[in-house]
PDB file of N, CA and C in Angstrom:
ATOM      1  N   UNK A   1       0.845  -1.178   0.000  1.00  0.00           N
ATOM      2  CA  UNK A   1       0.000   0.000   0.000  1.00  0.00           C
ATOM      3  C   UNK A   1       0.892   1.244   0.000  1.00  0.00           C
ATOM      4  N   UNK A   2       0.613   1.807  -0.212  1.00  0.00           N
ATOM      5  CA  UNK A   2       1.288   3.512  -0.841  1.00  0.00           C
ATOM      6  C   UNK A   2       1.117   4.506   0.141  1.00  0.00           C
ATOM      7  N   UNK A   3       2.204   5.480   0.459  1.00  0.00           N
ATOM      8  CA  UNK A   3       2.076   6.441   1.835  1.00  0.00           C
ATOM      9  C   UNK A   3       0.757   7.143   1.521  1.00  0.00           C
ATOM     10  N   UNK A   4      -0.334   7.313   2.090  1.00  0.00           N
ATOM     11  CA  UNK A   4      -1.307   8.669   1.837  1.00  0.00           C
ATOM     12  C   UNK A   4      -0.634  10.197   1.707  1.00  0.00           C
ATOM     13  N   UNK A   5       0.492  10.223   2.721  1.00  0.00           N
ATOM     14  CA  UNK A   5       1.176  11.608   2.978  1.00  0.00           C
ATOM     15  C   UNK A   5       1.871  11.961   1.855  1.00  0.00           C
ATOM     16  N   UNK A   6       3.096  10.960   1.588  1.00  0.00           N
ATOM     17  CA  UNK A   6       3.673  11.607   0.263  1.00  0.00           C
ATOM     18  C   UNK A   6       3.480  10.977  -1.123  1.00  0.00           C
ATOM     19  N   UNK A   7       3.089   9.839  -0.819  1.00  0.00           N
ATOM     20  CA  UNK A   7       2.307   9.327  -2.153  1.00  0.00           C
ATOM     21  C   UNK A   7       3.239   8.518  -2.938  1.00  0.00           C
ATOM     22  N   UNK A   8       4.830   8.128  -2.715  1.00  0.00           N
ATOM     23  CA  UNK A   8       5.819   7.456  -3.418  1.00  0.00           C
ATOM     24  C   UNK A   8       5.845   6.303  -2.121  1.00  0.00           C
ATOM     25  N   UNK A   9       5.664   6.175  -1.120  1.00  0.00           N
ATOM     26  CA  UNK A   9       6.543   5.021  -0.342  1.00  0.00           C
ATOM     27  C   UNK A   9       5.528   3.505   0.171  1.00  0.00           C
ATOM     28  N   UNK A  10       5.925   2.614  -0.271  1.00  0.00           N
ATOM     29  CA  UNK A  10       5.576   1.590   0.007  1.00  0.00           C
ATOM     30  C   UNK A  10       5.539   1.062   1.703  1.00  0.00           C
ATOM     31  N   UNK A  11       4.116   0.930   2.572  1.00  0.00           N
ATOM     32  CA  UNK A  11       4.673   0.718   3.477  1.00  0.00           C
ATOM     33  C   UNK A  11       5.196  -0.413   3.770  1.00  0.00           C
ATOM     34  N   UNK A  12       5.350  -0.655   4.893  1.00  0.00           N
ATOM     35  CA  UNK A  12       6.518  -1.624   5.257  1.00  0.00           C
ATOM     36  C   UNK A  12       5.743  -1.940   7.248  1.00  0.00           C
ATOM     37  N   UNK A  13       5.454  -3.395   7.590  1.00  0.00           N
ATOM     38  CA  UNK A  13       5.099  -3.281   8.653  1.00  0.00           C
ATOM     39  C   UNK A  13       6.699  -2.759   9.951  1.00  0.00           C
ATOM     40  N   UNK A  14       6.351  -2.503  10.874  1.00  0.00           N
ATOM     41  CA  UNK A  14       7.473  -1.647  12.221  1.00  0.00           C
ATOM     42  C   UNK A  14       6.827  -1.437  13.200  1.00  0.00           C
ATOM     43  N   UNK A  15       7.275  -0.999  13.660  1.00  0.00           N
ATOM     44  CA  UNK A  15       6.773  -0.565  15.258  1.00  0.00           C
ATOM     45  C   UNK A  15       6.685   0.549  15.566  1.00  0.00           C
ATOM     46  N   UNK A  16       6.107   1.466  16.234  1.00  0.00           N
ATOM     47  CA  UNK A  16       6.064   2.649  16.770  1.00  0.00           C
ATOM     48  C   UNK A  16       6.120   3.286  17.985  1.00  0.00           C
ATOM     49  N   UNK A  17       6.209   4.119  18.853  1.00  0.00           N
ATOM     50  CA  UNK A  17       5.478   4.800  19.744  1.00  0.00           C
ATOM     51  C   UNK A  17       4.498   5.465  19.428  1.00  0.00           C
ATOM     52  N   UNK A  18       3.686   4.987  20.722  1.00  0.00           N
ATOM     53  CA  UNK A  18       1.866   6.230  20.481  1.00  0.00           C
ATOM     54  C   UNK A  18       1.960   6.964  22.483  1.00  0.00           C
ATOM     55  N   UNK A  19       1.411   8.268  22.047  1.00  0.00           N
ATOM     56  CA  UNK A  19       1.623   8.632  23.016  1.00  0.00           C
ATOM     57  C   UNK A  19      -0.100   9.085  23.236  1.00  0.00           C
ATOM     58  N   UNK A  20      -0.562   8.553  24.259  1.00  0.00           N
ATOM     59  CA  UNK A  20      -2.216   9.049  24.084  1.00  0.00           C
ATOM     60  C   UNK A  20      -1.968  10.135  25.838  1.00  0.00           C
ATOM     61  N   UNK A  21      -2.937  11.145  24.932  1.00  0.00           N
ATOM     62  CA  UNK A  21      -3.187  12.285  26.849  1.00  0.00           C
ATOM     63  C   UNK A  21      -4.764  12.278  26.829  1.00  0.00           C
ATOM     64  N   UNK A  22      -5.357  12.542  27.888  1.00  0.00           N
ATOM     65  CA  UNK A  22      -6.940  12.559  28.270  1.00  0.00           C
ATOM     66  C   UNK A  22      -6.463  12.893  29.141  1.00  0.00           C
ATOM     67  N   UNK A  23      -7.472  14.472  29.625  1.00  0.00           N
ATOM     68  CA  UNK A  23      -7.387  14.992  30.810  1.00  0.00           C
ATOM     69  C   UNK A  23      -5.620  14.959  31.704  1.00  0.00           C
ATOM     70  N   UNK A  24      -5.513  14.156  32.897  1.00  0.00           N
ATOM     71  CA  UNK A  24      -4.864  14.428  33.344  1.00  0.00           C
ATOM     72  C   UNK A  24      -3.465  13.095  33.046  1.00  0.00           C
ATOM     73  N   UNK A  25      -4.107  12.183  32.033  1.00  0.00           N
ATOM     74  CA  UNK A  25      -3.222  10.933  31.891  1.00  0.00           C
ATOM     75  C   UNK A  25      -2.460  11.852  30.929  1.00  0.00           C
ATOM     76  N   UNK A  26      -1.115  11.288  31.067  1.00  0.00           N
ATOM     77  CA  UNK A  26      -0.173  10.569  29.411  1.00  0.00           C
ATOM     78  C   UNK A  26       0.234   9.417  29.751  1.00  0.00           C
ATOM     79  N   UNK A  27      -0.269   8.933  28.810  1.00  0.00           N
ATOM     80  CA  UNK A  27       0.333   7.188  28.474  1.00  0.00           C
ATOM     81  C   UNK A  27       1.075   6.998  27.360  1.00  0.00           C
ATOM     82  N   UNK A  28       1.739   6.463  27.193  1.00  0.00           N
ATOM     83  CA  UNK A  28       2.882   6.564  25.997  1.00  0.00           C
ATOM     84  C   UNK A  28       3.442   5.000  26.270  1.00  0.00           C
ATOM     85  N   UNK A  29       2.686   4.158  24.731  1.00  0.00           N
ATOM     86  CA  UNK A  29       2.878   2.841  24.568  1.00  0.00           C
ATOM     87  C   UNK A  29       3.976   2.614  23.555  1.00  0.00           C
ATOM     88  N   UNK A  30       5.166   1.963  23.649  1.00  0.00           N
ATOM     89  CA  UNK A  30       6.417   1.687  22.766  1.00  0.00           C
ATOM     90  C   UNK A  30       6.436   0.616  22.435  1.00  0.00           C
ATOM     91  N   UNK A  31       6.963   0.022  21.199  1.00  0.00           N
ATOM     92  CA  UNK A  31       6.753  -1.216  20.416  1.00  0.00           C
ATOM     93  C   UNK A  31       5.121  -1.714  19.783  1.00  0.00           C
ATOM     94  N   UNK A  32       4.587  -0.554  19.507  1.00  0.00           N
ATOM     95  CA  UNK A  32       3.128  -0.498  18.984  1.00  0.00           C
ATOM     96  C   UNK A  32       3.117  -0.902  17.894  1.00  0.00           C
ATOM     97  N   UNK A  33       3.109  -2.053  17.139  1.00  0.00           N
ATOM     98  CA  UNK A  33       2.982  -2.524  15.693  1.00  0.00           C
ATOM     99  C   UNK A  33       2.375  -1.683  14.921  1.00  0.00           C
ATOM    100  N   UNK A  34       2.896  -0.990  13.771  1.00  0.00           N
ATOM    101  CA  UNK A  34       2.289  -0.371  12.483  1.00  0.00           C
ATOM    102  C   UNK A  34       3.035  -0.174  11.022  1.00  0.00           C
ATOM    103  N   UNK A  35       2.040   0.157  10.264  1.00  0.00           N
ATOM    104  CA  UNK A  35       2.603   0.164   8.884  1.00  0.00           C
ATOM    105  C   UNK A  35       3.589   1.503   8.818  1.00  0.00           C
ATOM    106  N   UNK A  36       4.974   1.376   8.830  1.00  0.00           N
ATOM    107  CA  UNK A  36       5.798   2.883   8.774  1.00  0.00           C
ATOM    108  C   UNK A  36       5.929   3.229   7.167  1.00  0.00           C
ATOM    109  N   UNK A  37       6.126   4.467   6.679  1.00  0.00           N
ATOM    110  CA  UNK A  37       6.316   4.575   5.387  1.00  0.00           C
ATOM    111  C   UNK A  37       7.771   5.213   4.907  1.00  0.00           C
ATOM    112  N   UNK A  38       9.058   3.894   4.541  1.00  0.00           N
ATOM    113  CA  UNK A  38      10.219   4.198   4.453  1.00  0.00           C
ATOM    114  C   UNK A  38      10.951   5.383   4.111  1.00  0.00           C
ATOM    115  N   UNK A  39      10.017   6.275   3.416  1.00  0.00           N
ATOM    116  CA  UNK A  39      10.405   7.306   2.379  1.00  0.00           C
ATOM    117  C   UNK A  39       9.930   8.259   3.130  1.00  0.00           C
ATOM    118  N   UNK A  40       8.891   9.264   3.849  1.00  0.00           N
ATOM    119  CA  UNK A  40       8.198   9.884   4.276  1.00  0.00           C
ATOM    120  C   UNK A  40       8.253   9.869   6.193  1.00  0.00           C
ATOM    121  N   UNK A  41       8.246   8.719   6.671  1.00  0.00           N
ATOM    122  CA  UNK A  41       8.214   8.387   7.952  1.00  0.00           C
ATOM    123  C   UNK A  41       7.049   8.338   8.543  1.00  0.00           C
ATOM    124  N   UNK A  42       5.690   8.649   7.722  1.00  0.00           N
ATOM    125  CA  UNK A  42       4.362   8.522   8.639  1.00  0.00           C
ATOM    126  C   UNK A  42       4.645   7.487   8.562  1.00  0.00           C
ATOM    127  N   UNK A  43       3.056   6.680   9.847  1.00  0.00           N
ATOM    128  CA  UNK A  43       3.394   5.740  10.852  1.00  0.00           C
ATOM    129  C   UNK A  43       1.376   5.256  11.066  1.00  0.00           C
ATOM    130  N   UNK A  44       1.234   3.909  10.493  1.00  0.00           N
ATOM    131  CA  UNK A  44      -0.274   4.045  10.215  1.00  0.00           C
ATOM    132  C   UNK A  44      -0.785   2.548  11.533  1.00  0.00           C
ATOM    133  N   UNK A  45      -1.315   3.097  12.454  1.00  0.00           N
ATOM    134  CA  UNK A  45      -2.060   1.916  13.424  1.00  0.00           C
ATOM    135  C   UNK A  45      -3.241   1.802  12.771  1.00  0.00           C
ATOM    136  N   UNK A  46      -3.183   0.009  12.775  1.00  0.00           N
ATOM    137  CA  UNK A  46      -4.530  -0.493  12.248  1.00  0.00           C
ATOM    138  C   UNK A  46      -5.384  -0.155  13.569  1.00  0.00           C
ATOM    139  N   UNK A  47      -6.544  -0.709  12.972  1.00  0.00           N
ATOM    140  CA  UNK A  47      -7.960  -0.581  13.840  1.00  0.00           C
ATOM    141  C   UNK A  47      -7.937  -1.314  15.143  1.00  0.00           C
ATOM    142  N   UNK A  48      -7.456  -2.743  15.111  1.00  0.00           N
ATOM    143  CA  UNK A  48      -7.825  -3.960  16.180  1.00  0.00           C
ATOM    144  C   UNK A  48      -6.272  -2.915  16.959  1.00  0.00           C
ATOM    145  N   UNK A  49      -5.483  -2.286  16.479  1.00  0.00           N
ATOM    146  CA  UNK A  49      -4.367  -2.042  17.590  1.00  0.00           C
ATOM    147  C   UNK A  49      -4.869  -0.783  18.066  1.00  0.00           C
ATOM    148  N   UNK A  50      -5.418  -0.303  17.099  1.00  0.00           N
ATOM    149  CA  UNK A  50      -5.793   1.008  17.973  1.00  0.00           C
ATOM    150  C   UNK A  50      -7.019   1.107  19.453  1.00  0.00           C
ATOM    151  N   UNK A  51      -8.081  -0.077  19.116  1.00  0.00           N
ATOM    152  CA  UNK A  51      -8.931  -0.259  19.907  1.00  0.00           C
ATOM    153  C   UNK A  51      -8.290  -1.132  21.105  1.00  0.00           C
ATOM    154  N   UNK A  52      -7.496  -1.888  21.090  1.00  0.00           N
ATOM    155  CA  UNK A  52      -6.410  -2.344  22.029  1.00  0.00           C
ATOM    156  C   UNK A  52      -5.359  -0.976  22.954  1.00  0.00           C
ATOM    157  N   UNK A  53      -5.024   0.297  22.228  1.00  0.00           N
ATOM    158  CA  UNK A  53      -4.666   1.156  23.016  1.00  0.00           C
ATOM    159  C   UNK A  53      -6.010   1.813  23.389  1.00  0.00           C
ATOM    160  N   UNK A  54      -6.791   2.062  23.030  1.00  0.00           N
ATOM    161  CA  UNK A  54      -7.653   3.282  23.966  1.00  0.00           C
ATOM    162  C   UNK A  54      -8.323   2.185  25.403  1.00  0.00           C
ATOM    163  N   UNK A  55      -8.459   0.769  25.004  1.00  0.00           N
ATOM    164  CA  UNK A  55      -8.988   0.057  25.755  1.00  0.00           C
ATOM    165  C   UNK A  55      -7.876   0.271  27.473  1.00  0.00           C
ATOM    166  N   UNK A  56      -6.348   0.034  27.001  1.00  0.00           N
ATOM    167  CA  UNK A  56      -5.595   0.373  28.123  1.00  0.00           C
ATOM    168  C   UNK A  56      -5.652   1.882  28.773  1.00  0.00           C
ATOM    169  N   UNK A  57      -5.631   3.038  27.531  1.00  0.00           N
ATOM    170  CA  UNK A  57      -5.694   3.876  27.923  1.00  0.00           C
ATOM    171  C   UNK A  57      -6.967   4.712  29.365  1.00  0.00           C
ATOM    172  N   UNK A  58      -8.632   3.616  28.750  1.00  0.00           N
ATOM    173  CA  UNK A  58      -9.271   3.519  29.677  1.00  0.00           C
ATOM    174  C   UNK A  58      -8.791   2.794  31.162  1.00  0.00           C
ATOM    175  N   UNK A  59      -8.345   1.628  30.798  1.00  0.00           N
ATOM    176  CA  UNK A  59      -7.967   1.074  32.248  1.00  0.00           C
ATOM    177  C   UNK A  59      -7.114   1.897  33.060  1.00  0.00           C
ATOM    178  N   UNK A  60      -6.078   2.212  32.380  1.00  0.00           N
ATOM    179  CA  UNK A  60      -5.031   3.369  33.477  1.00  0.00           C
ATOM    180  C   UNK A  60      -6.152   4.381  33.708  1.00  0.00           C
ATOM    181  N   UNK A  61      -6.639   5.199  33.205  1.00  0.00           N
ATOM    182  CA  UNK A  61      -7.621   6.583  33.724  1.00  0.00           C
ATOM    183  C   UNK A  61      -8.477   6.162  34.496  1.00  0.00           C
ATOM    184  N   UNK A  62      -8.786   5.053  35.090  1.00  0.00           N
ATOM    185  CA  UNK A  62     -10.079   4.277  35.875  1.00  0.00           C
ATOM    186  C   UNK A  62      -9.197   4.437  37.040  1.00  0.00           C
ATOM    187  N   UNK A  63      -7.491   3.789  36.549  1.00  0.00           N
ATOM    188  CA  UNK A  63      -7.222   3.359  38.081  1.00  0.00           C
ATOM    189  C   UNK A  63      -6.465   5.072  38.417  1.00  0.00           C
ATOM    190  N   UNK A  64      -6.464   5.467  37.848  1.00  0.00           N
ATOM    191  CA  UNK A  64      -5.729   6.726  38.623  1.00  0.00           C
ATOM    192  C   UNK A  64      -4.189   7.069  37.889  1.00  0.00           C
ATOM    193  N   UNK A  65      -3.942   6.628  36.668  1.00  0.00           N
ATOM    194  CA  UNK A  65      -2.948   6.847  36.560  1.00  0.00           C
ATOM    195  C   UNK A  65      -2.278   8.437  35.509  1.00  0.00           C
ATOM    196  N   UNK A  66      -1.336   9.127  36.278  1.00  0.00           N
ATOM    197  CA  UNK A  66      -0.960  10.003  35.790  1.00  0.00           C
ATOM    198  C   UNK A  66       0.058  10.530  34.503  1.00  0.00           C
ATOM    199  N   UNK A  67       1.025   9.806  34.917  1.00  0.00           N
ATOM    200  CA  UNK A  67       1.773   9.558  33.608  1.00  0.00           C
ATOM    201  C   UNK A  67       2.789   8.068  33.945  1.00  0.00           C
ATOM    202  N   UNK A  68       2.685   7.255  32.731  1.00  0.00           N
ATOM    203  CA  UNK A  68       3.090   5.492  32.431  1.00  0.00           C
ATOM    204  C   UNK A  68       3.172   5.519  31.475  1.00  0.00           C
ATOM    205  N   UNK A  69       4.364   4.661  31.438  1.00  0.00           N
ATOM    206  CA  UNK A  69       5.313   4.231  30.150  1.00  0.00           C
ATOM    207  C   UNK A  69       5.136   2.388  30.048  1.00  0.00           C
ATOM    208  N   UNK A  70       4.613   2.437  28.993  1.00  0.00           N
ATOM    209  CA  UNK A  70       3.989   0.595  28.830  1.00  0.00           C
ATOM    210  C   UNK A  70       4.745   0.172  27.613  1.00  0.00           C
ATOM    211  N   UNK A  71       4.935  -1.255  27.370  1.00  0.00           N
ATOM    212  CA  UNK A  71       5.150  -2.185  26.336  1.00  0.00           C
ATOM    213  C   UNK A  71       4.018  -2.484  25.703  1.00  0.00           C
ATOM    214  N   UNK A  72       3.914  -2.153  24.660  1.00  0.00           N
ATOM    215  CA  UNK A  72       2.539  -3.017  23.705  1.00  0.00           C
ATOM    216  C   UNK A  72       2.692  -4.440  23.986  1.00  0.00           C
ATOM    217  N   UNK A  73       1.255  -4.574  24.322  1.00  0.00           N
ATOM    218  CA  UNK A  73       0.968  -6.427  24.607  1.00  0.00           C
ATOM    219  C   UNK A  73      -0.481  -6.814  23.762  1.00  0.00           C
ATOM    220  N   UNK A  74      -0.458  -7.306  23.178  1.00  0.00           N
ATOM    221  CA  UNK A  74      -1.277  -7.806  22.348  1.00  0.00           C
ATOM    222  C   UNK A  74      -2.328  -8.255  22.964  1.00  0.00           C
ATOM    223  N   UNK A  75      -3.700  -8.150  22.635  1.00  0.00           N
ATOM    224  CA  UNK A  75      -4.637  -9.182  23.780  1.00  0.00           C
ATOM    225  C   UNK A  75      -4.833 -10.082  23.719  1.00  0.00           C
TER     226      UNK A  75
END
């Protein structure tokens, strides 16, 4: 599939950091599986990973958490 941003780069699956804030959280998940685009550097999370981070992102804001640094874990 082809970068949307610059329109020449083939992506390529990698990993990322995502850094999500709500209110008073930052959570910032490293080793986040996504499509990177070699040429350009955008960085594309599918759907099932993205609903897998907001799902944690809810659990930390339930329990109180302010700012956490996590490993992507798959469910």
């Amino acid at each position: 599939m082809k970068c949307t941003i610059c329109k020449s780069g083939e992506l390529q699956a990698g990993r990322t950091t995502v850094t999500l804030e709500r209110g008073g959280l930052t959570l910032i998940v490293k080793s986040v599986p996504a499509d990177v685009c070699p040429n350009c550097g955008e960085e594309y999370v599918g759907e099932a990973v993205t609903a897998r981070l907001l799902a944690v992102a809810d659990e930390a804001a339930r329990a109180g958490v302010k700012v956490e640094v996590r490993e992507f874990v798959a469910a």
